[in-house]
Protein backbone atom coordinates (compact mmCIF):
# COMPACT_ATOMS: atom_id res chain seq x y z
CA UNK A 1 25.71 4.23 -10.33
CA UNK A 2 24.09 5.52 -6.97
CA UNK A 3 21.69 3.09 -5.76
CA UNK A 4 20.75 4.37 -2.35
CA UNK A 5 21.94 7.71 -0.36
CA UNK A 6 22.07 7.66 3.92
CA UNK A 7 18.33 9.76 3.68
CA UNK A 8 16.39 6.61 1.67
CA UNK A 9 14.88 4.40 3.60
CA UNK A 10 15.01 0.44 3.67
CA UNK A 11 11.98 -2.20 4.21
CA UNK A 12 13.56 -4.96 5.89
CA UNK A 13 11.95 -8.30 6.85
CA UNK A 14 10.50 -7.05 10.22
CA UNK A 15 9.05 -4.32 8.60
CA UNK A 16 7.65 -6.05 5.29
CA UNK A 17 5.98 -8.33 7.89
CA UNK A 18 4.41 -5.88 9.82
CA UNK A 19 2.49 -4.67 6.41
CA UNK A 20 0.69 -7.74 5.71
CA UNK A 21 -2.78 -7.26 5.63
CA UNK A 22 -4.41 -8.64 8.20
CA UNK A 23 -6.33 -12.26 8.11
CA UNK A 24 -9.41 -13.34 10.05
CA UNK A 25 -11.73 -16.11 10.75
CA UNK A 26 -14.29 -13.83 9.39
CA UNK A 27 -13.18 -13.29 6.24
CA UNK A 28 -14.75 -13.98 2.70
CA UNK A 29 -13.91 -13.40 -1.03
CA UNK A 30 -15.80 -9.79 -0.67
CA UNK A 31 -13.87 -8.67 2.44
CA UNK A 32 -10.63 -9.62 0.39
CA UNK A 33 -11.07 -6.66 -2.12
CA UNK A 34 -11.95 -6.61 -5.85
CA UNK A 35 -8.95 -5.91 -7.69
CA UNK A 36 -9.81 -5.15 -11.89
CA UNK A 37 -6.90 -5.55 -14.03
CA UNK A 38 -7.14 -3.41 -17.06
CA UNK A 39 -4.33 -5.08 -19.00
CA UNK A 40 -3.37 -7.71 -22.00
CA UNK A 41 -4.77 -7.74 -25.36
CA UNK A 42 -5.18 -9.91 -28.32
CA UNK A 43 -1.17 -9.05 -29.23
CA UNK A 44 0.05 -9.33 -25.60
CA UNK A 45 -2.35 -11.66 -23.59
CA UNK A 46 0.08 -12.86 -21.40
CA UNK A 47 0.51 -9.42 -19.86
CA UNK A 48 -3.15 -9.61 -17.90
CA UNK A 49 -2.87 -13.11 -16.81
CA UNK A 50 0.52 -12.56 -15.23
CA UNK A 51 -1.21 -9.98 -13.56
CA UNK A 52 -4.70 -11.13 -12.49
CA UNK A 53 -3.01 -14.45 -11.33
CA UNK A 54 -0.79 -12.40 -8.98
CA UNK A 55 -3.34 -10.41 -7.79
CA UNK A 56 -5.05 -13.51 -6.27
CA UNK A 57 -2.02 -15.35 -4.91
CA UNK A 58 -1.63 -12.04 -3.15
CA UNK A 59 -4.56 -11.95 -1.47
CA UNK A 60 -7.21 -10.18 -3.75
CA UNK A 61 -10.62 -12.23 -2.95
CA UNK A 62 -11.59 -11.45 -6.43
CA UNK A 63 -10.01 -10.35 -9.76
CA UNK A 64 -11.63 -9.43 -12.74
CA UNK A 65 -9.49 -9.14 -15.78
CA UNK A 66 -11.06 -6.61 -18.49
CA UNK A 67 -9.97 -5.91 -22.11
CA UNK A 68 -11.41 -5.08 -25.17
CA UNK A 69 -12.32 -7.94 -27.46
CA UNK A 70 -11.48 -10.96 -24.54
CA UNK A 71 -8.31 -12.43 -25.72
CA UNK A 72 -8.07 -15.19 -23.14
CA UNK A 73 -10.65 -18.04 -22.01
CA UNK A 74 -12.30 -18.64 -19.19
CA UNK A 75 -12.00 -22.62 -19.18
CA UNK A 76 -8.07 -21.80 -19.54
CA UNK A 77 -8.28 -19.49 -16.16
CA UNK A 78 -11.02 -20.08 -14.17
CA UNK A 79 -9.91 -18.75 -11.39
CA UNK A 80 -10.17 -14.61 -12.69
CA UNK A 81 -13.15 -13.47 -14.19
CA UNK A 82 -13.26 -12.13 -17.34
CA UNK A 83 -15.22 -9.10 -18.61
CA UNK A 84 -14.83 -7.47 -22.57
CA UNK A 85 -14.46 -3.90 -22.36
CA UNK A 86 -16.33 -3.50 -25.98
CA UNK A 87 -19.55 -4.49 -24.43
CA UNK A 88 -18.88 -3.24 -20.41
CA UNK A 89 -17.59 -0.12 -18.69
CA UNK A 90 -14.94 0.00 -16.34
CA UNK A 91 -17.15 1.91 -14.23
CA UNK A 92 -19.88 -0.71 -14.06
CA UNK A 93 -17.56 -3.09 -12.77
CA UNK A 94 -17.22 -2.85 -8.97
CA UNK A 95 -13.53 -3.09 -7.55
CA UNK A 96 -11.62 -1.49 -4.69
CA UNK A 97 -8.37 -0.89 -6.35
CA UNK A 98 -7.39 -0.96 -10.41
CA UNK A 99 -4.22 -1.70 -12.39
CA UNK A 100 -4.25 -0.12 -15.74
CA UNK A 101 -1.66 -0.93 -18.64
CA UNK A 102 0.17 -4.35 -18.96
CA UNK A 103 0.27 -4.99 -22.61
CA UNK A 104 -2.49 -3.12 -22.70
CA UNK A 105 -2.05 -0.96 -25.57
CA UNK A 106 -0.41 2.54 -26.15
CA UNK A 107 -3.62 3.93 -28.04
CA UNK A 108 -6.47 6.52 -27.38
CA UNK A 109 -8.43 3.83 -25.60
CA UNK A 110 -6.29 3.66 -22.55
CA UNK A 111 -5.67 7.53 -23.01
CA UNK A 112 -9.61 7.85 -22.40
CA UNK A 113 -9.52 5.29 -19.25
CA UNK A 114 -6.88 7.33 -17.69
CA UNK A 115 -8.92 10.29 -18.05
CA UNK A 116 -11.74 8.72 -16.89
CA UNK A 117 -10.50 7.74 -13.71
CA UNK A 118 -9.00 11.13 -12.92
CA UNK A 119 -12.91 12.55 -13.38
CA UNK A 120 -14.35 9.90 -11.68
CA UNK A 121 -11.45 10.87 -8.65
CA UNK A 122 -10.67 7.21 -8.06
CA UNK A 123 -8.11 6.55 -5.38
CA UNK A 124 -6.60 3.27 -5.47
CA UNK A 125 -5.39 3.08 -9.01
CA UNK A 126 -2.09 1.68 -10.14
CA UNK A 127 -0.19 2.83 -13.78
CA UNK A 128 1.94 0.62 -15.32
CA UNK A 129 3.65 -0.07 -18.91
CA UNK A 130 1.49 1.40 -21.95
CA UNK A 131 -0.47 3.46 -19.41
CA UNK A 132 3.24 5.25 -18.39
CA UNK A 133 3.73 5.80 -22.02
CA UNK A 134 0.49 7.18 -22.69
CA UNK A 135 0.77 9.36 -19.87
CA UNK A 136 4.07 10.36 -21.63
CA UNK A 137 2.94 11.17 -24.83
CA UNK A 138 -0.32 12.65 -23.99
CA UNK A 139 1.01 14.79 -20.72
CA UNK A 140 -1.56 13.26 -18.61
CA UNK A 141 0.04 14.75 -15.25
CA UNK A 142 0.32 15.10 -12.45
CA UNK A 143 -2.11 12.61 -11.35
CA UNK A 144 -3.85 12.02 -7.79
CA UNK A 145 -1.50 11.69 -4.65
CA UNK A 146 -3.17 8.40 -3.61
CA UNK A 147 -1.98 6.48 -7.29
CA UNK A 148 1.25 4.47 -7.59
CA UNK A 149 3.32 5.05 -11.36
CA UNK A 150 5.75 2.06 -11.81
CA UNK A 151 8.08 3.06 -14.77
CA UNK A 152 11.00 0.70 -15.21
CA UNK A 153 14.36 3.69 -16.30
CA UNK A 154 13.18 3.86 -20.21
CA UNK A 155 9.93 4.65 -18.99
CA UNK A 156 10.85 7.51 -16.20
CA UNK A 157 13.38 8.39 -19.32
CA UNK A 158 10.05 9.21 -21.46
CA UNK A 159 7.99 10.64 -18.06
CA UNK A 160 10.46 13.33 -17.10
CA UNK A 161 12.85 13.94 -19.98
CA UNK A 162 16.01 12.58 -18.70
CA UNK A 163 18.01 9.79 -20.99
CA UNK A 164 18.58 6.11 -19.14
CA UNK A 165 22.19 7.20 -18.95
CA UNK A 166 21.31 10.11 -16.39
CA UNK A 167 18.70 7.93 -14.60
CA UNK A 168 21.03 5.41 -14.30
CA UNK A 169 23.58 7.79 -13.05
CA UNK A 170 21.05 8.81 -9.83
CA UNK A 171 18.31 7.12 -9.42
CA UNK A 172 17.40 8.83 -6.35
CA UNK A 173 17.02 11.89 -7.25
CA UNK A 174 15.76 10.56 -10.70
CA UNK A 175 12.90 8.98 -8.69
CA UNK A 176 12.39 12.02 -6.70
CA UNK A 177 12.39 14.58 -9.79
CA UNK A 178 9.27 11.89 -11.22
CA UNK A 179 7.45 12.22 -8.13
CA UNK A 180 7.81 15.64 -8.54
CA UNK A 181 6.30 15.95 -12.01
CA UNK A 182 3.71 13.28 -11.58
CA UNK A 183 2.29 14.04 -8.20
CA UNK A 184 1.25 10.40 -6.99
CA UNK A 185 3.75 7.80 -5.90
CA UNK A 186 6.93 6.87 -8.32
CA UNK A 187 8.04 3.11 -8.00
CA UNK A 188 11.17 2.84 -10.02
CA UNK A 189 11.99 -0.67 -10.60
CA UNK A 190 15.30 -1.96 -11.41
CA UNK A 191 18.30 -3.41 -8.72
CA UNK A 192 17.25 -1.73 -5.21
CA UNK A 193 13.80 -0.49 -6.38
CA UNK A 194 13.02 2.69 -5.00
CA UNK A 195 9.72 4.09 -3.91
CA UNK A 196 9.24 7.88 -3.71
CA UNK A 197 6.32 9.73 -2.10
CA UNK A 198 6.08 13.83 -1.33
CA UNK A 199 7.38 12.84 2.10
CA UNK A 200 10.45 10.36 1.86
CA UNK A 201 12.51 7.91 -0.58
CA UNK A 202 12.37 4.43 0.32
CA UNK A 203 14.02 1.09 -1.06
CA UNK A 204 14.10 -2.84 0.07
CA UNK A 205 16.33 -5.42 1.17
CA UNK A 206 15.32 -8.00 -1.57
CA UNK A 207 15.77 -8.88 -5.16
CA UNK A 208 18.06 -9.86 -7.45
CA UNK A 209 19.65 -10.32 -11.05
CA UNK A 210 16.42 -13.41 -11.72
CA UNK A 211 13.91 -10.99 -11.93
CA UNK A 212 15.59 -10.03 -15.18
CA UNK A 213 13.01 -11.42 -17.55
CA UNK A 214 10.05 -10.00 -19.30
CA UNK A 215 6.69 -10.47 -17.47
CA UNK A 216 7.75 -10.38 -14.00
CA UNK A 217 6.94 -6.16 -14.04
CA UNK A 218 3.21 -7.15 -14.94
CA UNK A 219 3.52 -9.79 -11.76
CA UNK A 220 4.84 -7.28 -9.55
CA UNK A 221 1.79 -4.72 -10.90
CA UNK A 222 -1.13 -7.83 -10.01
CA UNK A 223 0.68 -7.85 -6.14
CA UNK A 224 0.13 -4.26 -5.73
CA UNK A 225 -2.95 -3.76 -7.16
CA UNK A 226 -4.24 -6.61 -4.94
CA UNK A 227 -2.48 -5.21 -1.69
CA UNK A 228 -4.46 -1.64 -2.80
CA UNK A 229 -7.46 -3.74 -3.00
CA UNK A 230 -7.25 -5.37 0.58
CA UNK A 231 -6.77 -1.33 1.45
CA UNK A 232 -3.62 -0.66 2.36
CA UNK A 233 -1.94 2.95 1.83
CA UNK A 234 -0.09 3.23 -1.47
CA UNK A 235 3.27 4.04 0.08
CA UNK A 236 3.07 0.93 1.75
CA UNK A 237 1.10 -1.17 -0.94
CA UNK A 238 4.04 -0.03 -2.97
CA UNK A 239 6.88 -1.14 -0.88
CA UNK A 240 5.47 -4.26 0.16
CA UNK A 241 4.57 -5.49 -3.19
CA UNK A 242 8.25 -4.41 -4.47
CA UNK A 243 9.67 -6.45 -1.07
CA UNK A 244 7.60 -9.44 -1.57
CA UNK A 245 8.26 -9.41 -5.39
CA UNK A 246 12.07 -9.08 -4.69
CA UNK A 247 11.80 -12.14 -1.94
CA UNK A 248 11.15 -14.77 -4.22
CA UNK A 249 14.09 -14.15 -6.33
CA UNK A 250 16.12 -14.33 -3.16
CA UNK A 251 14.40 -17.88 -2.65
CA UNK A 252 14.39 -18.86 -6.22
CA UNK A 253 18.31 -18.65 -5.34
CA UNK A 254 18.15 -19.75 -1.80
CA UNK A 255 16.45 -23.38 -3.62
CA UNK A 256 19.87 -23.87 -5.65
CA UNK A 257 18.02 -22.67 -9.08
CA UNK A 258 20.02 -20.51 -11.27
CA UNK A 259 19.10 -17.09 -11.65
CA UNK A 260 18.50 -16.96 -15.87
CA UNK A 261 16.11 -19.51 -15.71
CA UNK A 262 13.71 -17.83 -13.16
CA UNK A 263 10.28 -16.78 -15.30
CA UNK A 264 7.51 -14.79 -14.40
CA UNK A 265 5.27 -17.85 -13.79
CA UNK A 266 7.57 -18.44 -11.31
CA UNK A 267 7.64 -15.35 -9.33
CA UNK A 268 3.71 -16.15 -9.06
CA UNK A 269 4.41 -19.51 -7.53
CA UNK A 270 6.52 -18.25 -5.18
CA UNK A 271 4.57 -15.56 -3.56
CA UNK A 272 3.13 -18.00 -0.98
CA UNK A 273 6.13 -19.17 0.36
CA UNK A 274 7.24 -15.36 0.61
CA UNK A 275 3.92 -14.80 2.39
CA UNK A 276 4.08 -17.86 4.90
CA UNK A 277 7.81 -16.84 6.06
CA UNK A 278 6.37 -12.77 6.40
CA UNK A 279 3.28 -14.12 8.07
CA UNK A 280 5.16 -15.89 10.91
CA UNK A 281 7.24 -13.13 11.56
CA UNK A 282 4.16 -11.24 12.13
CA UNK A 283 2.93 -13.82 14.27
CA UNK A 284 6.07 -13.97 16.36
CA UNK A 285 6.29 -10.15 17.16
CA UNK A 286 5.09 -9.21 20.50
């Protein structure tokens, strides 16, 4: 299987550390960024909560988790807000970047939020899980430059035609055939994630066989959509998220734990300690 080729590029610890968003004195929840998290439902509700909980511990100074029909509470996670999209409008909910998708739903509902926020030319949006198979089924491409697609290989398999098998076989230029097609920025998760834009191919120096467990793609998903939120570029949102999502399995090994038992309630925990050890390398450089 080719993993990476001499032209892709790889975020290394210097680099992932120069990416962090910036922190001031100054700042409040509103400078922060709104991240909304369109994602969960009353069959998956875990989905949005993995999500809007890594949003925050990435930085986001607010998250709002929407869904039709609220399947979680509020006195269980007080620390998102909640809003029911049966009685509320995405639109009317203010927020610098969006996640659409996580358990969300493969249904006409997320077909028509897609659409929406193609019409409404929204910038900072991030498609993930159902979303990637609506887009699939319904040929909703190619989308906006600015948005960030992060199929896992069954996924691209659906987005551009190819089986797993041939994926699997190249991911590179897999990854750069999808970001062909779709236009916006192609994460392709999996060992060595690659990131693809119109201009370059791009991987990291982090991650490992731990992050092998169901709910860690929707973590990954709340990091980005936060690191959108606090306005960074979605090349680099994309990377960085990928990098810092791929660091705490690295330290989840690093701390003697064995890598089937890491969940993705884990990989949430662990994004501070990630973000202390990137911050001080930030710190450090002249």
């Amino acid at each position: 299987m080719k993993i990476s080729t001499s032209s892709v590029r790889i975020l290394r610890k210097p680099g992932a550390a120069n990416l962090l968003p910036a922190i001031s004195e100054n700042d409040n929840k509103s400078s922060r960024g709104k991240s909304l998290i369109l994602a969960g439902s009353r069959e998956y509700p875990g989905a949005g909560v993995l999500a809007s909980k890594a949003a925050l511990r990435a930085g986001s100074g607010y998250v709002i988790l929407a869904q039709p029909k609220v399947a979680v509470s509020a006195w269980d996670h007080p620390d998102f807000l909640l809003k029911d999209l049966s009685k509320d409008s995405w639109q009317d909910i203010e927020h610098q970047a969006i996640l659409v998708g996580p358990g969300f739903g493969v249904n006409s509902f997320t077909a028509k939020v897609i659409r929406e926020l193609i019409k409404a030319q929204a910038t900072h949006v991030i498609l993930d899980a159902d979303a990637l198979t609506v887009c699939a089924q319904e040929k909703i491409f190619p989308l906006p430059p600015s948005w960030i697609v992060t199929p896992h290989t069954g996924e691209l398999s659906r987005l551009i035609g190819k089986s797993s098998e041939e994926i699997n076989q190249d991911r590179v230029s897999a990854v750069r055939e999808a970001q062909r097609k779709l236009g916006c920025v192609v994460l392709l998760k999996g060992h060595r994630t690659l990131v693809a834009t119109a201009n370059e191919i791009a991987t990291i120096a982090t991650g490992n066989s731990a992050l092998a467990k169901s709910g860690t793609g929707d973590v990954l998903a709340g990091i980005m959509t936060a690191l959108r939120a606090q306005n960074l570029k979605a090349p680099e949102a994309a990377l960085l998220a990928a990098y810092i999502h791929g660091a705490t399995a690295n330290l989840w090994v690093a701390r003697r734990k064995d890598p089937l038992s890491m969940m993705a309630s884990d990989v949430i925990e662990l994004i501070p300690d990630v973000l202390y050890q990137l911050r001080k390398v930030k710190t450090a450089s002249p």
